[in-house]
N, C-alpha and C. Protein backbone atom coordinates (compact mmCIF):
# COMPACT_ATOMS: atom_id res chain seq x y z
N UNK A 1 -22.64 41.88 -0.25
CA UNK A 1 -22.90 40.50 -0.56
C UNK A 1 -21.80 39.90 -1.43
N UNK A 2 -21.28 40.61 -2.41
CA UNK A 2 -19.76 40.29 -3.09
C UNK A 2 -19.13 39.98 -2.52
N UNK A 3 -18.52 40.74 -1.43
CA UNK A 3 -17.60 40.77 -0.95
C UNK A 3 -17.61 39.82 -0.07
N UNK A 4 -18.82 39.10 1.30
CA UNK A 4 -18.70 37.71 1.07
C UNK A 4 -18.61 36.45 0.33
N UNK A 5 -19.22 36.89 -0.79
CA UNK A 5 -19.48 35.97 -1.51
C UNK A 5 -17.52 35.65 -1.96
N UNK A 6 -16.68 36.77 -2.02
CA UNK A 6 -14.91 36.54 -2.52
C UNK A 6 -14.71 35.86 -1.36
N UNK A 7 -15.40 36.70 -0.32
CA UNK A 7 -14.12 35.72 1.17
C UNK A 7 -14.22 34.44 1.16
N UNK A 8 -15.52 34.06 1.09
CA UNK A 8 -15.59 32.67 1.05
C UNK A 8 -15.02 31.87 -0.19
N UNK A 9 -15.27 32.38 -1.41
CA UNK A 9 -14.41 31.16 -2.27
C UNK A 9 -13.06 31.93 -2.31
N UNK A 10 -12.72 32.80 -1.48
CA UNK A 10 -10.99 32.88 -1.11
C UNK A 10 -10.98 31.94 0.13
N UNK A 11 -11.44 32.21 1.17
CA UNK A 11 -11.09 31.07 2.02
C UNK A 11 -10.70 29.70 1.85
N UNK A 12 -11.88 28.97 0.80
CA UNK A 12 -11.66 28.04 0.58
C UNK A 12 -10.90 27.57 -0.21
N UNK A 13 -10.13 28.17 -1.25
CA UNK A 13 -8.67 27.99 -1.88
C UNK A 13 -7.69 28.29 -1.07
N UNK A 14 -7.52 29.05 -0.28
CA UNK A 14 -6.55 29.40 0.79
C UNK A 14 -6.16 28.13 2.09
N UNK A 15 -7.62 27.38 1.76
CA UNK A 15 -7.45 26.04 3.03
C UNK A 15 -6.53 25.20 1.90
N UNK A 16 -7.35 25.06 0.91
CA UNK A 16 -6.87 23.64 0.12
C UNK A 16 -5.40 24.22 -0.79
N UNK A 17 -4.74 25.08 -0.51
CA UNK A 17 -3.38 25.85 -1.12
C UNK A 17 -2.79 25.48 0.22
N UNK A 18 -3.01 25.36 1.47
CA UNK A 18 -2.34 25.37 2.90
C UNK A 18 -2.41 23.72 2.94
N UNK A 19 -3.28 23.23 2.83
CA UNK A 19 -2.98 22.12 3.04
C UNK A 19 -3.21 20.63 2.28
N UNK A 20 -3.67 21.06 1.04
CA UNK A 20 -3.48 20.12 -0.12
C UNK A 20 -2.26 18.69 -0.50
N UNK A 21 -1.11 20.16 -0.07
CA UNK A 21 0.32 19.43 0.02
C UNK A 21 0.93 18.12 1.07
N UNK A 22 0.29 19.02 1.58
CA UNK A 22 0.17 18.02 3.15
C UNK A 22 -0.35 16.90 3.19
N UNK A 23 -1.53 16.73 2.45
CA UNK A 23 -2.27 15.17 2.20
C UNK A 23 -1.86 15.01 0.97
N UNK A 24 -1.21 15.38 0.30
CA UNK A 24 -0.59 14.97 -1.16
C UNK A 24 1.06 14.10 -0.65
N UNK A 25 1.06 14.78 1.03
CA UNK A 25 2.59 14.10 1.22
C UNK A 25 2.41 13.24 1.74
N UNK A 26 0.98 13.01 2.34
CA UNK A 26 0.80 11.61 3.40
C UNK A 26 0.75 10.82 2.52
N UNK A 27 0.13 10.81 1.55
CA UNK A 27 -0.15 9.85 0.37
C UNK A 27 1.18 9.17 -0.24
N UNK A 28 2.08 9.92 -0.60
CA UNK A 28 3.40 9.91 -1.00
C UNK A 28 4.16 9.01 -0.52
N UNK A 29 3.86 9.28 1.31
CA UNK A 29 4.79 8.40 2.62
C UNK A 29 4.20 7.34 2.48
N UNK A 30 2.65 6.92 2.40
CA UNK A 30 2.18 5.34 2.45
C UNK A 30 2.97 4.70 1.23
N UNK A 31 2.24 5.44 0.24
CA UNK A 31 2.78 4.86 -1.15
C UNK A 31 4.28 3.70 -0.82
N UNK A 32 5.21 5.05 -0.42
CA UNK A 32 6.72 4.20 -0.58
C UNK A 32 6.57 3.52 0.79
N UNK A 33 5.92 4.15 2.07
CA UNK A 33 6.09 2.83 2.97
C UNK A 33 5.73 1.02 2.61
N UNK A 34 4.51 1.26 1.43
CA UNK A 34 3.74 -0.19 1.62
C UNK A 34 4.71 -0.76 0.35
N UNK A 35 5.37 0.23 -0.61
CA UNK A 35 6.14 -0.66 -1.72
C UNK A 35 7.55 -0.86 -0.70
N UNK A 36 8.00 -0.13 0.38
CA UNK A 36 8.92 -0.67 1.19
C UNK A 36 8.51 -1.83 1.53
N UNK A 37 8.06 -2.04 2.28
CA UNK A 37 7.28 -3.29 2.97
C UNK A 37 7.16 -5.06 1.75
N UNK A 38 6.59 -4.53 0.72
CA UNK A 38 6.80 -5.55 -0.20
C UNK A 38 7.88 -5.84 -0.63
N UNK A 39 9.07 -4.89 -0.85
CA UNK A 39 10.73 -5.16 -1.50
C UNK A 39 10.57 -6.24 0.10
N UNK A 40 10.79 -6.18 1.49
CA UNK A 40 11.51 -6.29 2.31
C UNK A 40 10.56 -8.18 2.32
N UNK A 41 9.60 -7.92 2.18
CA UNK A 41 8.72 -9.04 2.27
C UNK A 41 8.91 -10.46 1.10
N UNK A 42 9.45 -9.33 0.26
CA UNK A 42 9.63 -10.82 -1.02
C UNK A 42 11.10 -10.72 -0.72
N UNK A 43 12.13 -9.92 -0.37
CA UNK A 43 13.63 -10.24 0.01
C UNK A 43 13.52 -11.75 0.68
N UNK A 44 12.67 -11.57 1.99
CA UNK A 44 12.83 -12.62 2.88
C UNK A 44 12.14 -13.97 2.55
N UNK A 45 11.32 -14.15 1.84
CA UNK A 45 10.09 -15.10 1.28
C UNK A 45 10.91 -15.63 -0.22
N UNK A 46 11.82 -15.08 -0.67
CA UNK A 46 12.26 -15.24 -1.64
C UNK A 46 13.69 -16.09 -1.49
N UNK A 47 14.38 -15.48 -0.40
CA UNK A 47 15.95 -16.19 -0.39
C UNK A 47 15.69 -18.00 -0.21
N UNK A 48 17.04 -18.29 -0.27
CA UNK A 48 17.18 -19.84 -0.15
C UNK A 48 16.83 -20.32 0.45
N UNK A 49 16.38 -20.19 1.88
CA UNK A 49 15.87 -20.63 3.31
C UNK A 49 13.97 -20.74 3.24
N UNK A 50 13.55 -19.95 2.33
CA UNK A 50 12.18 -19.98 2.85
C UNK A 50 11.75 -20.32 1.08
N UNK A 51 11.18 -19.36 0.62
CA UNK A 51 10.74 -19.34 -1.20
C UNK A 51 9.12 -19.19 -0.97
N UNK A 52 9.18 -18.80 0.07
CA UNK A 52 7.57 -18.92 0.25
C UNK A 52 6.63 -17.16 1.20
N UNK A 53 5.75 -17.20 1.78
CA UNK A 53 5.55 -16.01 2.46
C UNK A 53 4.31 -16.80 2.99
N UNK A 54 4.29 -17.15 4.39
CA UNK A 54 3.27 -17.75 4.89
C UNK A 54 2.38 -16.47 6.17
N UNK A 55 1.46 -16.81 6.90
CA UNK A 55 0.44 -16.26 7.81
C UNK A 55 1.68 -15.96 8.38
N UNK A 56 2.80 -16.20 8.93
CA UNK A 56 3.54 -15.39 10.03
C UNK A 56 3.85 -13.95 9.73
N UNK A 57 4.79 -14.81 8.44
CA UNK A 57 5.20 -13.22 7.74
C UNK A 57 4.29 -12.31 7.53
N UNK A 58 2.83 -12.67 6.92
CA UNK A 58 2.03 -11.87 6.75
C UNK A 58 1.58 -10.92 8.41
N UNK A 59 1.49 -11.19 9.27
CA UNK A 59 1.06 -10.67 10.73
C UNK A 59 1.80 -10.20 11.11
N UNK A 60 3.25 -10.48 11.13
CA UNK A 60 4.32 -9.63 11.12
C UNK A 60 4.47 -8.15 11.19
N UNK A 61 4.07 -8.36 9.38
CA UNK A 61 3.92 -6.89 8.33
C UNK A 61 3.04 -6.63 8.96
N UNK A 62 1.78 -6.99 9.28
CA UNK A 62 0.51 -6.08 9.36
C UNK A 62 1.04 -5.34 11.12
N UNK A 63 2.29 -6.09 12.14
CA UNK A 63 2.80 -5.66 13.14
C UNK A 63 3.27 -4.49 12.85
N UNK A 64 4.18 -4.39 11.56
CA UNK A 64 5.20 -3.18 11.57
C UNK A 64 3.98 -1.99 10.62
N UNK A 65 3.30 -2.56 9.90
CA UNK A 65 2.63 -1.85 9.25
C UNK A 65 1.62 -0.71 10.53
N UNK A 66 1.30 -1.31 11.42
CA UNK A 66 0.28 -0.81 11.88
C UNK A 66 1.38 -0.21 13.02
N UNK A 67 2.68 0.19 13.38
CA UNK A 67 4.04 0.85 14.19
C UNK A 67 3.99 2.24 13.16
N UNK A 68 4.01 2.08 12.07
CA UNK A 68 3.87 3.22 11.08
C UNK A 68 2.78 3.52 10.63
N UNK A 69 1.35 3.86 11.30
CA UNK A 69 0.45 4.22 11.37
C UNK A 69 -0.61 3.30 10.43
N UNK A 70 -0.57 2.44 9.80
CA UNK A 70 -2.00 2.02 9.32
C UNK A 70 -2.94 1.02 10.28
N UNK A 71 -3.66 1.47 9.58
CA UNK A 71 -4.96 0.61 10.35
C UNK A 71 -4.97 -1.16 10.22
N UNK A 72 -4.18 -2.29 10.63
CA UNK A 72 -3.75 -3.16 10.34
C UNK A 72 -4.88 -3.88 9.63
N UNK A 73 -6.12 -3.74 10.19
CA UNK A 73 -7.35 -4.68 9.77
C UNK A 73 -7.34 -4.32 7.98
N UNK A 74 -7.25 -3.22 8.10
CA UNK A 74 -7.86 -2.34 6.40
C UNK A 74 -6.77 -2.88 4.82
N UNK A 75 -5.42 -3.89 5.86
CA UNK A 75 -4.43 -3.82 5.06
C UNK A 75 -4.93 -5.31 4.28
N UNK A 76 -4.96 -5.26 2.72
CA UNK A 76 -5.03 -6.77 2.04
C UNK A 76 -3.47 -7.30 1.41
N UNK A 77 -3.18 -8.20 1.59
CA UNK A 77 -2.51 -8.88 1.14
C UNK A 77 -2.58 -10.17 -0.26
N UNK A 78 -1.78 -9.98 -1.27
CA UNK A 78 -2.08 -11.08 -1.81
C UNK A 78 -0.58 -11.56 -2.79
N UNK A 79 -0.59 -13.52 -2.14
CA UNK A 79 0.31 -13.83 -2.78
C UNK A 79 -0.03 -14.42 -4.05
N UNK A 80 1.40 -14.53 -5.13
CA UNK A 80 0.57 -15.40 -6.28
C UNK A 80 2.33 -15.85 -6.73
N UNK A 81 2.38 -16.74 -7.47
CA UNK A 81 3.51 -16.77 -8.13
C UNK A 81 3.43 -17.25 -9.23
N UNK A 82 4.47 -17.30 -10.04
CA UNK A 82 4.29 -17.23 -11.63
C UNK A 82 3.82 -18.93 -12.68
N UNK A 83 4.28 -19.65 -11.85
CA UNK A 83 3.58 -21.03 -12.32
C UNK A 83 2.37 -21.22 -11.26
N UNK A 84 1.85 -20.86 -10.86
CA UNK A 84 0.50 -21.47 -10.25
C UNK A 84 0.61 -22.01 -8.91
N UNK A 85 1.44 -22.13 -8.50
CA UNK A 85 1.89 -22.85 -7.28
C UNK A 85 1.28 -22.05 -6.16
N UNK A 86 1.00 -22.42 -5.01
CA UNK A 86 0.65 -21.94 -3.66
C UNK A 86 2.07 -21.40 -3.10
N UNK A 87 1.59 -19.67 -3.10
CA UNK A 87 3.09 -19.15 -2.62
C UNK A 87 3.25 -19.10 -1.22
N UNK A 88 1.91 -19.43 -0.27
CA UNK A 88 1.92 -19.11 1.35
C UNK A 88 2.52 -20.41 1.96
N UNK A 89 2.35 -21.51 1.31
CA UNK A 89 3.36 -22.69 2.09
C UNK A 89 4.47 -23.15 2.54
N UNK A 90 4.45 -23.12 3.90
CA UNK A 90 6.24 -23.58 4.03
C UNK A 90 6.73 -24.85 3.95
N UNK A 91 4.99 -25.90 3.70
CA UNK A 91 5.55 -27.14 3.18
C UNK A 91 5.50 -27.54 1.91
N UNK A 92 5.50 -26.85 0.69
CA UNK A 92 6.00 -26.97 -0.34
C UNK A 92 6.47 -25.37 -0.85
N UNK A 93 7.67 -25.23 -0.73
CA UNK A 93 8.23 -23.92 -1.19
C UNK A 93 8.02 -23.57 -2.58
N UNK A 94 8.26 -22.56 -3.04
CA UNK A 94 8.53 -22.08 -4.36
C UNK A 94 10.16 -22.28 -4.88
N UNK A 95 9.76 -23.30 -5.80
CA UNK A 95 11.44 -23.78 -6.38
C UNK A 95 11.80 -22.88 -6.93
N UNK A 96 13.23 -22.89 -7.05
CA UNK A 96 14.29 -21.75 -7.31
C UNK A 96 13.52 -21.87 -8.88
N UNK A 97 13.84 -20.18 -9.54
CA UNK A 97 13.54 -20.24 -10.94
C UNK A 97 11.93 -19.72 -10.93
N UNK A 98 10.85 -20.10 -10.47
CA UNK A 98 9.52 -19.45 -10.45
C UNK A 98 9.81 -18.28 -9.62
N UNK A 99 8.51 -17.53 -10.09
CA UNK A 99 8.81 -15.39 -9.51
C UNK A 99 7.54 -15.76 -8.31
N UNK A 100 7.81 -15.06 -7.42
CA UNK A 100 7.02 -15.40 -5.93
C UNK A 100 6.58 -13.71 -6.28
N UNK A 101 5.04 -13.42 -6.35
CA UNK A 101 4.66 -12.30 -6.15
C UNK A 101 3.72 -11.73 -5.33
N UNK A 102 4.27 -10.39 -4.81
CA UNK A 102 3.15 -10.20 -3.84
C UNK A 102 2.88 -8.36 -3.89
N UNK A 103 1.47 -8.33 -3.16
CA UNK A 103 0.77 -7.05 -3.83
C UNK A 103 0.00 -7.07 -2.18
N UNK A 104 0.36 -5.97 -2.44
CA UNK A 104 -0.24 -4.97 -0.92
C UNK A 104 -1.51 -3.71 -1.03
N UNK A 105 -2.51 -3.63 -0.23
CA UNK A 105 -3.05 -3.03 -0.57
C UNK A 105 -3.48 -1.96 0.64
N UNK A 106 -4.29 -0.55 0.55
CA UNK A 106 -4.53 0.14 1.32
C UNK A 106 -5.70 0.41 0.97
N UNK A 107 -6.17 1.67 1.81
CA UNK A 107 -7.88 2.35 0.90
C UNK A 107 -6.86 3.84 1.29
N UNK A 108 -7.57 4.80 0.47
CA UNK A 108 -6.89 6.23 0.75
C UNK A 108 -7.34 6.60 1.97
N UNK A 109 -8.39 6.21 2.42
CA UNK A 109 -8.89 6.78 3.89
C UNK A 109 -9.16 8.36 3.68
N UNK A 110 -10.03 8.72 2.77
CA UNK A 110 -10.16 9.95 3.21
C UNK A 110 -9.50 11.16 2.37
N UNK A 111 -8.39 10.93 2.04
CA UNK A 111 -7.22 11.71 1.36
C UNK A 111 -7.56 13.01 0.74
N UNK A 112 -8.24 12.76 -0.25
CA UNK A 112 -8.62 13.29 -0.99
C UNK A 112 -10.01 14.28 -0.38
N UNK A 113 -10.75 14.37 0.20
CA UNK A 113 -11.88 14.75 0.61
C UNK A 113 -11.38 16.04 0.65
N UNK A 114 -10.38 17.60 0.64
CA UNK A 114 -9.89 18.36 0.85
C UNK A 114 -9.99 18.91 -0.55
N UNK A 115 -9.96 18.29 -1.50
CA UNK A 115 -10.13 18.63 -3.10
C UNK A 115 -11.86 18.95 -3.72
N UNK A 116 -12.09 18.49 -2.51
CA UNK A 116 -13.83 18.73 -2.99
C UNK A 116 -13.95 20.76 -2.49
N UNK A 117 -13.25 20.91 -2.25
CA UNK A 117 -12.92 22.63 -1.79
C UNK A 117 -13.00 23.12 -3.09
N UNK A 118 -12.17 22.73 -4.36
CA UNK A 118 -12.01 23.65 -5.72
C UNK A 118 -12.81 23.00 -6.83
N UNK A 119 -13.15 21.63 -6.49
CA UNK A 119 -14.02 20.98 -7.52
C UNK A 119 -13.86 19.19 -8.05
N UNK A 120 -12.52 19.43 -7.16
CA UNK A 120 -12.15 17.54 -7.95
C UNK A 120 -12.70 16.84 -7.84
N UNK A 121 -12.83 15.95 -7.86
CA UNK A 121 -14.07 14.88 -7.36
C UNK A 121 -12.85 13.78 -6.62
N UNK A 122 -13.36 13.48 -5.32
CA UNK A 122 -12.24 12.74 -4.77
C UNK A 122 -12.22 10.96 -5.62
N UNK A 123 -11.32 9.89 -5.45
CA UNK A 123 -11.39 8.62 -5.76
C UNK A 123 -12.69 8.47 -5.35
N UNK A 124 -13.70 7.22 -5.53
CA UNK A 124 -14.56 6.32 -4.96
C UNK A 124 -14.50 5.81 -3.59
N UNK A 125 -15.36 5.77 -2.76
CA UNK A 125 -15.35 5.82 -1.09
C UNK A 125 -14.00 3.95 -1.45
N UNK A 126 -14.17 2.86 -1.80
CA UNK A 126 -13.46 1.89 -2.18
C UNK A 126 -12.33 1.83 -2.92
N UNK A 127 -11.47 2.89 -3.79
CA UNK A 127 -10.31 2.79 -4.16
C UNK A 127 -9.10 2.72 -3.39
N UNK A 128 -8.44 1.87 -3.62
CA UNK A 128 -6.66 1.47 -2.67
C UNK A 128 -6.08 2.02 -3.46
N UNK A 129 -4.91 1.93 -2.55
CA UNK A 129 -3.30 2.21 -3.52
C UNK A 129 -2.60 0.86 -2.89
N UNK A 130 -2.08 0.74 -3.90
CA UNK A 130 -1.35 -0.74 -4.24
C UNK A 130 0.21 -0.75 -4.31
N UNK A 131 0.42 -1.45 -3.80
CA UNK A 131 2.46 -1.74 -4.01
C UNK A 131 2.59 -3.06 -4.16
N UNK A 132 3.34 -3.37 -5.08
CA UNK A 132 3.81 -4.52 -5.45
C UNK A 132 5.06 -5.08 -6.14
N UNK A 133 5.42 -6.15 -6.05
CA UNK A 133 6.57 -6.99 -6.73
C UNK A 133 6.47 -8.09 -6.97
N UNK A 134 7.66 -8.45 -7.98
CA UNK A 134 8.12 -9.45 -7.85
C UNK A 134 9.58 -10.22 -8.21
N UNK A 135 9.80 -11.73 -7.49
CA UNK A 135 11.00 -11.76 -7.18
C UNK A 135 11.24 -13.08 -7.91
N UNK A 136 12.44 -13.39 -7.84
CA UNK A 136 12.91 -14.99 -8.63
C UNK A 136 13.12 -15.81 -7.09
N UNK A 137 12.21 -17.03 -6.71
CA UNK A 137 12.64 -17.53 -6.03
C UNK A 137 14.11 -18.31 -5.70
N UNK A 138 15.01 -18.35 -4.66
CA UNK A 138 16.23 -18.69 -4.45
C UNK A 138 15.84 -20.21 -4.26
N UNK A 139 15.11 -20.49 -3.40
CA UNK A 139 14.92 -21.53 -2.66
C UNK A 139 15.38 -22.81 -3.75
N UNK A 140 16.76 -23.75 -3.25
CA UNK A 140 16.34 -25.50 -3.78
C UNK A 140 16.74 -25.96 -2.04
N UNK A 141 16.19 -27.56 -2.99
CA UNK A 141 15.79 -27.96 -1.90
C UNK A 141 17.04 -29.04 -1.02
């Protein structure tokens, strides 16, 4: 009866030692994919031509986002910028000098559920991971 009783809580450190890393690296890849995604998103929303980040751009991202595996529906978006202004409009831009910011969001999907093997307690079924910035708008008019 010992001696099942080792195999099994050896087994089950032996899963989560094999593959812990592995969902510790998927996590890793979203992470910098979705703070990629925001550098590239306020680059373009930010230069002289636009100062803004409207529904295109946003569907866009959720295009390339969901080419690199996420679930496009699950993805939140949110703009804000530093005086109060409406940052999604392309008919009133963000004047040069205000910070255009924007924050991306995910849910872990799961991630963690592999840690309940040694004892962790995974995040809350509702916790994201978040990427964000922000930029100095270029835009005059």
């Amino acid at each position: 009866m010992k001696q099942l009783l080792v195999f099994v809580l050896f087994a089950g450190l032996l899963c989560w030692f094999m593959f812990s890393p592995t969902y510790k690296h998927v996590l890793i890849i979203r992470q910098a994919v979705l703070q990629k995604e925001v550098d590239l998103m306020l680059e373009i929303g930010a230069n002289g031509s636009h100062g803004y980040i409207d529904s295109a751009a946003i569907e866009a991202s959720r295009i390339r986002m969901e080419e690199r595996g996420f679930n496009r529906s699950l993805i939140q978006y949110e703009v804000l910028t530093t005086n109060g202004v409406d940052g999604t409009s392309p008919s009133a831009p963000v004047l040069r000098g205000a910070g255009l910011k924007l924050q991306i969001s995910y849910p872990f999907e799961r991630l963690f559920e592999i840690d309940r093997l040694i004892g962790i307690t995974p995040p809350p079924a509702g916790s994201r991971m978040y990427a964000e910035g922000v930029r100095m708008s270029e835009y005059v008019p």
